[in-house]
Every structure is written in C-alpha cells, then in structure tokens.
C-alpha atoms as a PDB file:
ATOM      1  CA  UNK A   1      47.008  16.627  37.714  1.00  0.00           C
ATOM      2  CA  UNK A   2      47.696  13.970  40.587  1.00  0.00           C
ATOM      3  CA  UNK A   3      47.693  10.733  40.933  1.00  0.00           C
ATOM      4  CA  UNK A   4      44.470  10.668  42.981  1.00  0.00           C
ATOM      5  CA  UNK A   5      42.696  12.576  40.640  1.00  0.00           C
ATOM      6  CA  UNK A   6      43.795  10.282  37.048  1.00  0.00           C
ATOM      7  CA  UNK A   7      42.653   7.633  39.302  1.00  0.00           C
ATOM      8  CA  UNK A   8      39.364   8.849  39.883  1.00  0.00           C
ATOM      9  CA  UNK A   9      39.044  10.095  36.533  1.00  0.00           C
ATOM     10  CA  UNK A  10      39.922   6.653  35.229  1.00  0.00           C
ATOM     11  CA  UNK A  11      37.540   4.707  37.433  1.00  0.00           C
ATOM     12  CA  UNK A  12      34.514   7.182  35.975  1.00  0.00           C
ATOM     13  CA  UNK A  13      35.841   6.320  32.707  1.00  0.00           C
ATOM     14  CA  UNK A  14      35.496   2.775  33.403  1.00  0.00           C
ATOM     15  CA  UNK A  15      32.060   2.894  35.464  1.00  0.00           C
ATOM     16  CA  UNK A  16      30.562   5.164  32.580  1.00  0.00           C
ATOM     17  CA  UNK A  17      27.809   3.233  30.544  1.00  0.00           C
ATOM     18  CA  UNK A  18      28.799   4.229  27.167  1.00  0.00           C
ATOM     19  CA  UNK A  19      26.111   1.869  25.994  1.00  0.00           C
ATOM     20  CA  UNK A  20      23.251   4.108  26.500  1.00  0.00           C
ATOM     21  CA  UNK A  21      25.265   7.336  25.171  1.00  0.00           C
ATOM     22  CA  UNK A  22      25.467   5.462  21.754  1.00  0.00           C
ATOM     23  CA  UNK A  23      21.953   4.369  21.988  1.00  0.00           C
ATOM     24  CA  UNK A  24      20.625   7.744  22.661  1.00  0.00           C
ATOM     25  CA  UNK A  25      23.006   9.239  19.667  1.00  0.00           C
ATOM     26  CA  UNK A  26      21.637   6.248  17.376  1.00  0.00           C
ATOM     27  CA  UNK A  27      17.920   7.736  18.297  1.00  0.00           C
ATOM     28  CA  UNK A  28      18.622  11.534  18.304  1.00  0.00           C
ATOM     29  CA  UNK A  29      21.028  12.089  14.994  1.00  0.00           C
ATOM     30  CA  UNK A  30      18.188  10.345  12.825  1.00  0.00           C
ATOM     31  CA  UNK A  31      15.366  12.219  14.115  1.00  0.00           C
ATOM     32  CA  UNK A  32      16.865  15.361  14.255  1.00  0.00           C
ATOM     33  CA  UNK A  33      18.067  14.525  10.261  1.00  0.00           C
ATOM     34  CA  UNK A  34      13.812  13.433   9.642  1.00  0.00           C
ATOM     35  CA  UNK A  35      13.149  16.337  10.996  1.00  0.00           C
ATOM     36  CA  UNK A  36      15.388  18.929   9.307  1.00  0.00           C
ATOM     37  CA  UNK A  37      14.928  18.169   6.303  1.00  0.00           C
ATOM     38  CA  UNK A  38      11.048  17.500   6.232  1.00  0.00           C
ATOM     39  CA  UNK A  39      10.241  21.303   7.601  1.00  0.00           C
ATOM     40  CA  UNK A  40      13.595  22.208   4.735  1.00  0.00           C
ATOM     41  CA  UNK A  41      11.188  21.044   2.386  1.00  0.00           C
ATOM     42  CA  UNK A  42       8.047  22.621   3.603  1.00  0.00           C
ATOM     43  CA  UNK A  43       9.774  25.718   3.291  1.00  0.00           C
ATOM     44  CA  UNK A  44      11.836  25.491  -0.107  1.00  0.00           C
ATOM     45  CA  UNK A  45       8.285  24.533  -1.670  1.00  0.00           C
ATOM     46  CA  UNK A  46       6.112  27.189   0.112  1.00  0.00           C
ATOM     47  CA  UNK A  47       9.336  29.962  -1.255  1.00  0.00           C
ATOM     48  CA  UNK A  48       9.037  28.384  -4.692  1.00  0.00           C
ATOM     49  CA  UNK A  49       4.964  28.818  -5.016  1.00  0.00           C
ATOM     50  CA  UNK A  50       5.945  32.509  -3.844  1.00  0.00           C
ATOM     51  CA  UNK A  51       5.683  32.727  -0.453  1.00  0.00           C
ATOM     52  CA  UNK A  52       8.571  33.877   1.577  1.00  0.00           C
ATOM     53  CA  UNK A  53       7.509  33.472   4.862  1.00  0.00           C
ATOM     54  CA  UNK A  54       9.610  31.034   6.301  1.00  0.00           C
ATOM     55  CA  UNK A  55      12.557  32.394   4.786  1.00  0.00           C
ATOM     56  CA  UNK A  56      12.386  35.621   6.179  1.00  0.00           C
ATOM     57  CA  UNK A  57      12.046  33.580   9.592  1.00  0.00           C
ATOM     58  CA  UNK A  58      15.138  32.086   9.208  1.00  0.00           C
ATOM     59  CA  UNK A  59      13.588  28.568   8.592  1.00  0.00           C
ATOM     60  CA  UNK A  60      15.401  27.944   5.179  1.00  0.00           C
ATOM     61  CA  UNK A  61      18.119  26.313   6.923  1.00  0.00           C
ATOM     62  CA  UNK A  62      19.667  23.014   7.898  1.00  0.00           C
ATOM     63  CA  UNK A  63      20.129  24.161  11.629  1.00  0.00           C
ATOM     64  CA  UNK A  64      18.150  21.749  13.601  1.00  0.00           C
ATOM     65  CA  UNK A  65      17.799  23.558  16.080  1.00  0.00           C
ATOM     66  CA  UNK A  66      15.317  26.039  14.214  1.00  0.00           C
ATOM     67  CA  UNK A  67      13.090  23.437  13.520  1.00  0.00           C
ATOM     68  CA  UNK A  68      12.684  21.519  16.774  1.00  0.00           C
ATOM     69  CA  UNK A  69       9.903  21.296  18.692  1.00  0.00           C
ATOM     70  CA  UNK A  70      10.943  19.422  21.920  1.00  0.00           C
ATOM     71  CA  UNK A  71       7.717  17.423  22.491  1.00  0.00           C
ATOM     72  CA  UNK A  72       7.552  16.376  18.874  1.00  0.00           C
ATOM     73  CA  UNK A  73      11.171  14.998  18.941  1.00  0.00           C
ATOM     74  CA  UNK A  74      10.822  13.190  22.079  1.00  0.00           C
ATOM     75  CA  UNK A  75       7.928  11.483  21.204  1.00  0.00           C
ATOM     76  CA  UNK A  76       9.749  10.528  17.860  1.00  0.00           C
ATOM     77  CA  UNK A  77      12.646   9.037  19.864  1.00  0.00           C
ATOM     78  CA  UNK A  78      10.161   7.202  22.194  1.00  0.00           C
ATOM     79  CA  UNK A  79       7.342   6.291  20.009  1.00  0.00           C
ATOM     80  CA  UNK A  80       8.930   6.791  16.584  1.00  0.00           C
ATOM     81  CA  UNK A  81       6.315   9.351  15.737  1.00  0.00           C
ATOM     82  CA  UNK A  82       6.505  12.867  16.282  1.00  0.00           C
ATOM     83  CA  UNK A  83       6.269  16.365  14.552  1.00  0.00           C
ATOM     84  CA  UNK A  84       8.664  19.611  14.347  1.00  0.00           C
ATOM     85  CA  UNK A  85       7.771  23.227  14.837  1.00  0.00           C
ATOM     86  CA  UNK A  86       5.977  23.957  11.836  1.00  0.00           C
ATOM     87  CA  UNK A  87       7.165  25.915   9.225  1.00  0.00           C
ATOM     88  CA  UNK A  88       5.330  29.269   9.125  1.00  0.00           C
ATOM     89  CA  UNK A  89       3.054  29.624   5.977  1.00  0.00           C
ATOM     90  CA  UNK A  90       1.121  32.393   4.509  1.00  0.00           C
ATOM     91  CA  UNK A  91      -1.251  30.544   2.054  1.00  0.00           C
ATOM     92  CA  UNK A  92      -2.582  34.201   0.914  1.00  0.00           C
ATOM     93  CA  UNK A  93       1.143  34.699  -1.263  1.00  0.00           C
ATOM     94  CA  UNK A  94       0.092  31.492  -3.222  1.00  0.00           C
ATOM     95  CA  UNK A  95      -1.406  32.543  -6.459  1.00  0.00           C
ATOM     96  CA  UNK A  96      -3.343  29.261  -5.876  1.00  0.00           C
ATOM     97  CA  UNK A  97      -3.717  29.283  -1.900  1.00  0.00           C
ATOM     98  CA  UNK A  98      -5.657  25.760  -1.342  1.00  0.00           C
ATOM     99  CA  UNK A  99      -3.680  23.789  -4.186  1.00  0.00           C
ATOM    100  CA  UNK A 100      -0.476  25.558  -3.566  1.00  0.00           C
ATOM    101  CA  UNK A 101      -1.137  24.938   0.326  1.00  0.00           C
ATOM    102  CA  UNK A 102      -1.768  21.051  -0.047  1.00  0.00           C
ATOM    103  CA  UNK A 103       1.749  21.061  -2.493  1.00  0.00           C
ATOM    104  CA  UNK A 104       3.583  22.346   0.604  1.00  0.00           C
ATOM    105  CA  UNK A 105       2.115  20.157   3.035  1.00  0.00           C
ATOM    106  CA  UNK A 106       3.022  17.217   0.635  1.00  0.00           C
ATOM    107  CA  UNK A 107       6.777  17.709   0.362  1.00  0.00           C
ATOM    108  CA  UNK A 108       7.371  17.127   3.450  1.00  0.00           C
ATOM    109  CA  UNK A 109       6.302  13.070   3.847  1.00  0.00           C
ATOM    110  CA  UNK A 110       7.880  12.837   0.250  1.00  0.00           C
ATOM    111  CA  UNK A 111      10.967  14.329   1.510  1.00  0.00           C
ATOM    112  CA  UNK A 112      10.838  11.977   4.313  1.00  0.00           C
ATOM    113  CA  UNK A 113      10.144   9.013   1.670  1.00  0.00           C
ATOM    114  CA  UNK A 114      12.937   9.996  -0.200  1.00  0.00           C
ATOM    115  CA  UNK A 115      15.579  10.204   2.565  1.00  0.00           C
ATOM    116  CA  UNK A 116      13.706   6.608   3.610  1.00  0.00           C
ATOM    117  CA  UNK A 117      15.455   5.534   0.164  1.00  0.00           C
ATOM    118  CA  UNK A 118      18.649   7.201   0.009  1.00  0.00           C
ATOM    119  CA  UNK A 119      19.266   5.453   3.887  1.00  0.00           C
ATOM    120  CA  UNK A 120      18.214   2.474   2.400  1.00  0.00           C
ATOM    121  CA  UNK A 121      20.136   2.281  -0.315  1.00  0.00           C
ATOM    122  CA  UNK A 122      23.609   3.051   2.110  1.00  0.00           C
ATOM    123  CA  UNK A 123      22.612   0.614   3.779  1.00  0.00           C
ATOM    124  CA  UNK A 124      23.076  -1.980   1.396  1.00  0.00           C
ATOM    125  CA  UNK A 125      25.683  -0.507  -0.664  1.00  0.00           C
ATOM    126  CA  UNK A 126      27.596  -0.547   2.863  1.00  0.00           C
ATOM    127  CA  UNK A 127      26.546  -3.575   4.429  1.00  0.00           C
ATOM    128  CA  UNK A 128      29.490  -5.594   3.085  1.00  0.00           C
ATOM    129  CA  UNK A 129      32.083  -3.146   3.871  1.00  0.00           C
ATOM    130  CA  UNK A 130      31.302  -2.409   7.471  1.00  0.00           C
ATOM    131  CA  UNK A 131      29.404  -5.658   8.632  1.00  0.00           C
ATOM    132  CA  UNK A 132      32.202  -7.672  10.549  1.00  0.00           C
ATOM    133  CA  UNK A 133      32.883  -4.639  13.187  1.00  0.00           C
ATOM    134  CA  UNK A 134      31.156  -3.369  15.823  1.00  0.00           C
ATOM    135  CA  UNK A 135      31.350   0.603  14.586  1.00  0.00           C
ATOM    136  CA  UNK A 136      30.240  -0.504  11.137  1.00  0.00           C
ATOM    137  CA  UNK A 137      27.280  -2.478  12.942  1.00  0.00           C
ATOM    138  CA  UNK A 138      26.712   0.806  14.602  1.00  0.00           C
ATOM    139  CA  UNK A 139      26.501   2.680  11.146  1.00  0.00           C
ATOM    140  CA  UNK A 140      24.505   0.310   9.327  1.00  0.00           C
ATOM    141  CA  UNK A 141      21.957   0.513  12.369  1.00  0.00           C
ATOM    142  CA  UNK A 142      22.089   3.733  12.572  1.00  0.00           C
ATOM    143  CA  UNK A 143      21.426   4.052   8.266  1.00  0.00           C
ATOM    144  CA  UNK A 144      18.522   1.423   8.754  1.00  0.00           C
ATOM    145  CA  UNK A 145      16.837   3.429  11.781  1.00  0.00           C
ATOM    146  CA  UNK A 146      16.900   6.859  10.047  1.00  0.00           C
ATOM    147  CA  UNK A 147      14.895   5.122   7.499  1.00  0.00           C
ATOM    148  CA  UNK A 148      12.735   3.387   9.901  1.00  0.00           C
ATOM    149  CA  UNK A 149      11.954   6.976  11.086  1.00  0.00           C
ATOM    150  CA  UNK A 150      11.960   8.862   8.197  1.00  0.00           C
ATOM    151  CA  UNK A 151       9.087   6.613   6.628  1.00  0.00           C
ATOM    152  CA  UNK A 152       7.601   7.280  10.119  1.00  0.00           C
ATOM    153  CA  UNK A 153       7.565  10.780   9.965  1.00  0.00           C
ATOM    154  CA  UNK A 154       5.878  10.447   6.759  1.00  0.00           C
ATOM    155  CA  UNK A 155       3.334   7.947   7.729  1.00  0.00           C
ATOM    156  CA  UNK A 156       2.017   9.873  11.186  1.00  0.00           C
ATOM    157  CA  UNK A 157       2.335  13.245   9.383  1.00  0.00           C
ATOM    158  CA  UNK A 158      -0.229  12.192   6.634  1.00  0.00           C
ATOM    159  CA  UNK A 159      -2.683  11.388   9.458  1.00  0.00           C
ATOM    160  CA  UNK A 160      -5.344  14.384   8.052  1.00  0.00           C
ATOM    161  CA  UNK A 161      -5.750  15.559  11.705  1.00  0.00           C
ATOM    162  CA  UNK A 162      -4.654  19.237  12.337  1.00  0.00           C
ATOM    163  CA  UNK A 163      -1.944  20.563  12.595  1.00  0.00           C
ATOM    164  CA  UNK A 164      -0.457  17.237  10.539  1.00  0.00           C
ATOM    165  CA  UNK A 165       0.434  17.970   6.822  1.00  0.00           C
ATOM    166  CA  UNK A 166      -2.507  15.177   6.216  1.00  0.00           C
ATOM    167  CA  UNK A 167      -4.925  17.862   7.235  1.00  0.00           C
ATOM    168  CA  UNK A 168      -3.794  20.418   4.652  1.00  0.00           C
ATOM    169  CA  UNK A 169      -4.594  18.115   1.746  1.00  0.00           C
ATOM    170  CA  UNK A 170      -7.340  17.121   2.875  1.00  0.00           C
ATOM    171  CA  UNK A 171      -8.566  20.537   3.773  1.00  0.00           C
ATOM    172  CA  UNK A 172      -7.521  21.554   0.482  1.00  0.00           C
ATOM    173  CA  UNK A 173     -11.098  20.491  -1.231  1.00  0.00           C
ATOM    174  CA  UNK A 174     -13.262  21.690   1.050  1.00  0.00           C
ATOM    175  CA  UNK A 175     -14.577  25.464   0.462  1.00  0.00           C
ATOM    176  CA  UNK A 176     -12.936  28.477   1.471  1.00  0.00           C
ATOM    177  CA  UNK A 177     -15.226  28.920   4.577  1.00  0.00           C
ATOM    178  CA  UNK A 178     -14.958  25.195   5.868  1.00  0.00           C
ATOM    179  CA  UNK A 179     -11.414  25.293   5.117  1.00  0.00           C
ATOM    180  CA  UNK A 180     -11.160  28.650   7.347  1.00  0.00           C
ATOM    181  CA  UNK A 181     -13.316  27.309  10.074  1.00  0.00           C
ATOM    182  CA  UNK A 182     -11.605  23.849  10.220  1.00  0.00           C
ATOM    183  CA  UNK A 183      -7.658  26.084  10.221  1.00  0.00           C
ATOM    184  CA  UNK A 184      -9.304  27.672  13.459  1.00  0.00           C
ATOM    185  CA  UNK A 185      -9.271  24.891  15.507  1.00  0.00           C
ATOM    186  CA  UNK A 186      -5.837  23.542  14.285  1.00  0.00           C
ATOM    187  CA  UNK A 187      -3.546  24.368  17.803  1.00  0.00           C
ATOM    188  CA  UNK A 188      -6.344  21.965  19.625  1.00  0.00           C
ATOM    189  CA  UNK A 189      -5.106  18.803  17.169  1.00  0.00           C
ATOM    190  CA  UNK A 190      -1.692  18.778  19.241  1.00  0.00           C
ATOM    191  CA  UNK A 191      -3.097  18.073  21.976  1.00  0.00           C
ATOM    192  CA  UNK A 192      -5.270  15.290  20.671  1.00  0.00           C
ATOM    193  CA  UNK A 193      -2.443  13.589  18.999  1.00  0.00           C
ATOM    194  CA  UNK A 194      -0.081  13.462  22.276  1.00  0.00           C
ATOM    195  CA  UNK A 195      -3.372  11.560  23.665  1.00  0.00           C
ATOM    196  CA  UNK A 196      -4.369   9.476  21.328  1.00  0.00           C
ATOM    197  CA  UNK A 197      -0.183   8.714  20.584  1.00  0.00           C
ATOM    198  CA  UNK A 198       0.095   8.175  24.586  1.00  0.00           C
ATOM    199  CA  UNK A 199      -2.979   5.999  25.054  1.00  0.00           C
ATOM    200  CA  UNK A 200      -1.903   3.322  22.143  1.00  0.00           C
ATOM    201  CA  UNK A 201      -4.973   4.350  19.896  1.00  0.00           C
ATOM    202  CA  UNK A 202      -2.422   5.260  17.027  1.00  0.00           C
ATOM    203  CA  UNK A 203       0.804   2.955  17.979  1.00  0.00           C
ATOM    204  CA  UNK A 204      -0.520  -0.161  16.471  1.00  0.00           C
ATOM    205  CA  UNK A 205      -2.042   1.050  13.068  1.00  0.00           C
ATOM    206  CA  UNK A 206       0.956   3.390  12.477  1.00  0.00           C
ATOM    207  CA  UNK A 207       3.505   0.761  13.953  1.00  0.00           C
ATOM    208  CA  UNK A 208       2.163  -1.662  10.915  1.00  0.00           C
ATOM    209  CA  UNK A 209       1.922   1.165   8.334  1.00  0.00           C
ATOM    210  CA  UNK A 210       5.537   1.687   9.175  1.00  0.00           C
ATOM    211  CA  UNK A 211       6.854  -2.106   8.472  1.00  0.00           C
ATOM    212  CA  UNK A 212       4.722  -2.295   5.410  1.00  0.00           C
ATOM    213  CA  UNK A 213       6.273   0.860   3.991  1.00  0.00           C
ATOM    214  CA  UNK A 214      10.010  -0.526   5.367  1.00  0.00           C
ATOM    215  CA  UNK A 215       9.152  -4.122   4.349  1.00  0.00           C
ATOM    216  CA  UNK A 216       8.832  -2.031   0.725  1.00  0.00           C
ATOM    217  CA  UNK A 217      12.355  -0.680   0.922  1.00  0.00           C
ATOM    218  CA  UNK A 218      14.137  -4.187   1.869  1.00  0.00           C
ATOM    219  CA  UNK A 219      14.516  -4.898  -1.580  1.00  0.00           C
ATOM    220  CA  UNK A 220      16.367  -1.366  -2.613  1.00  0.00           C
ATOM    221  CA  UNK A 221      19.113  -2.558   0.029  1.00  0.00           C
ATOM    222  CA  UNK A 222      19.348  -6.384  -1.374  1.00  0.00           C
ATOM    223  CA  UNK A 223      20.125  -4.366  -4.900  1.00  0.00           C
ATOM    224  CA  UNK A 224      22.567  -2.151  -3.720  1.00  0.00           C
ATOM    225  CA  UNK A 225      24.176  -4.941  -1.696  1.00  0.00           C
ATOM    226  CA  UNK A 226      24.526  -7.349  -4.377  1.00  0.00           C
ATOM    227  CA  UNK A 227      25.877  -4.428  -7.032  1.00  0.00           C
ATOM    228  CA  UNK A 228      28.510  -3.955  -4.665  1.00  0.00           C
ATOM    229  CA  UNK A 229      29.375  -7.408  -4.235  1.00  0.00           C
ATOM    230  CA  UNK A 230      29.120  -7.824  -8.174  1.00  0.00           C
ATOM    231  CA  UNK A 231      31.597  -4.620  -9.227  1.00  0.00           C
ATOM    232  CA  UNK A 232      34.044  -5.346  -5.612  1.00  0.00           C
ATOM    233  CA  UNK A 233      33.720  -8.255  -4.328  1.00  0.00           C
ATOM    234  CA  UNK A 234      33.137 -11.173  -6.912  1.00  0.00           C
END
C-alpha cells in the first residue's frame, strides 16, 4: 500500500465520528439482548405447556436475528418501546388453551423484569471496578440502559392491546367466542400502537411507568455496590 493511500486511510480514521458508532452499539446490543430473550421465553414456556410450535420454527434459539422484527426494534432504540416478531403459538396443544395461553404471554415481561435485575445488579457490583475509565463508563452505561429497556419492554408489552402479551391475559377470561372474535382483529393492533407510540399518546404514561419501575431497582445496585466495597475494598 502507498504512501498516498495510508494517508488517506489515516485522515478517514481521524475524520470518523466514532462517537455515534458507540452510541448506536450502546442502543442496539441491549435491545437486541430485551428482545432475545423475551420471545426465548415465550417459546421455552409455550414448549413446556406442550406446544411445540415455535420450536419446530426454529424460534428456540438465542439468534437474534430470528426474533427481530425491524419496526419493533427501531422504535425500541428511538422510543425505548418496541416489540419482536412474535413467537408462533398454537393455543389448541395446551391442555388448558386460555390459562396456558395467558402463562406464555406472561413470561415474557417477567423475563424482561428479571434481566432488568440481573443488569442491575452488574451494575453495582461493577461500578467500583470500572468507574474511573472511560470504557468502564461505557459498560456500566451500557449495563444500566439494558435495564432501562428491559423494564421497558415489559412495561409497553403488558399494554392489553393486541398483538401485546397484555392482550393475552386479559383475553384469557373472556369466553371462548369473545376471545376468538377479539384474536381476529389482532394484526390491526400494530398498526394502532406505531400511532398512538408516534403521536406521544403512550410516551408520557409509559416514559413514567418506566422510571418508577427503574427508580425500584436503584436500590439492588446500592447493595451490590456496597457488598463489593465491603468484601474488596474496605
């Protein structure tokens, strides 16, 4: 290679904005980690309760890319709400299809919950270790925003609006006709949601929901912060 072109090459190098690369990376890797392993769960539960439906779709898997619906994860990196391509779901191989049905819907916002506390905890159990430098900043943001959008994805997805995994619950009670007619109109609630995300009806309610449900998990990093400092530090 010549000298002309390691020159060029270099002054790219130095022009490039790698600012905005990490910030993207900081958004994408803990949406497409939400996202993973909330449909994971959908599946794993809907296998347990005896359907296999998802696993013979290849959906038992950790491969993001199975599970992404593009609109869903762009509005979860621009609005911190969003959805994934559902998992599919036969509620008929459920020896109880309503109940079993709402169980499946529900294990995805817990998984999401639960990954909002394992983040958490990280967080402060590596707060003191990688505070004073700019890649550990980047970490420990990183740790904190994956639960910021983990409790998100929990939060929006309990809306009971089809095709949200509120819906199924709350479907769940009604009789087997209204539940029927109500599943018949669920590709229309997609639609709604980009709108009523896009207009600001939702931001605001789910945008507090959010920070009460984080301001909740504050306290899980303090204690795993100050039992580090206690058994390393003091």
């Amino acid at each position: 290679m010549g000298v002309d072109a390691i020159s060029a090459l270099q002054t790219i190098r130095d022009g490039f904005d790698f600012t905005e690369l990490l910030q993207l990376l900081q958004s994408v890797i803990p949406a497409l980690i939400c996202i993973t392993l909330h449909e994971l769960s959908h599946g794993l539960t809907a296998f347990a309760l005896g359907d296999d439906t998802a696993k013979r779709m290849g959906r038992l898997t950790l491969n993001p890319i199975k599970h992404l619906d593009p609109m869903g994860l762009l509005m979860i990196v621009i609005f911190h709400f969003g959805w994934a391509k559902p998992v599919p779901v036969n509620m008929y191989r459920f020896r109880h299809p309503k109940r079993d049905m709402a169980l499946t819907a529900l294990a995805g916002p817990v998984s999401n919950v639960l990954i909002a506390l394992l983040f958490m905890l990280l967080y402060g159990a590596l707060y003191i270790p990688l505070a004073g430098s700019k890649a550990g900043s980047f970490v420990l943001q990183t740790l904190q925003l994956t639960a910021w959008l983990s409790l998100g994805l929990a939060v929006f997805n309990l809306i009971p609006l089809p095709p949200l995994d509120g819906s199924k619950v709350l479907f769940s009670v009604l009789s087997d006709e209204g539940y029927g007619a109500l599943m018949r109109y669920e590709r229309y609630g997609s639609i709604l949601l980009l709108i009523l995300v896009a207009t600001g009806v939702l931001s605001k309610p789910l945008s507090q929901a959010v920070q009460t449900a984080f301001s909740a998990f504050i306290p899980i990093s303090q204690w795993a912060c100050d039992t580090v400092y206690l058994l390393f530090y003091k």
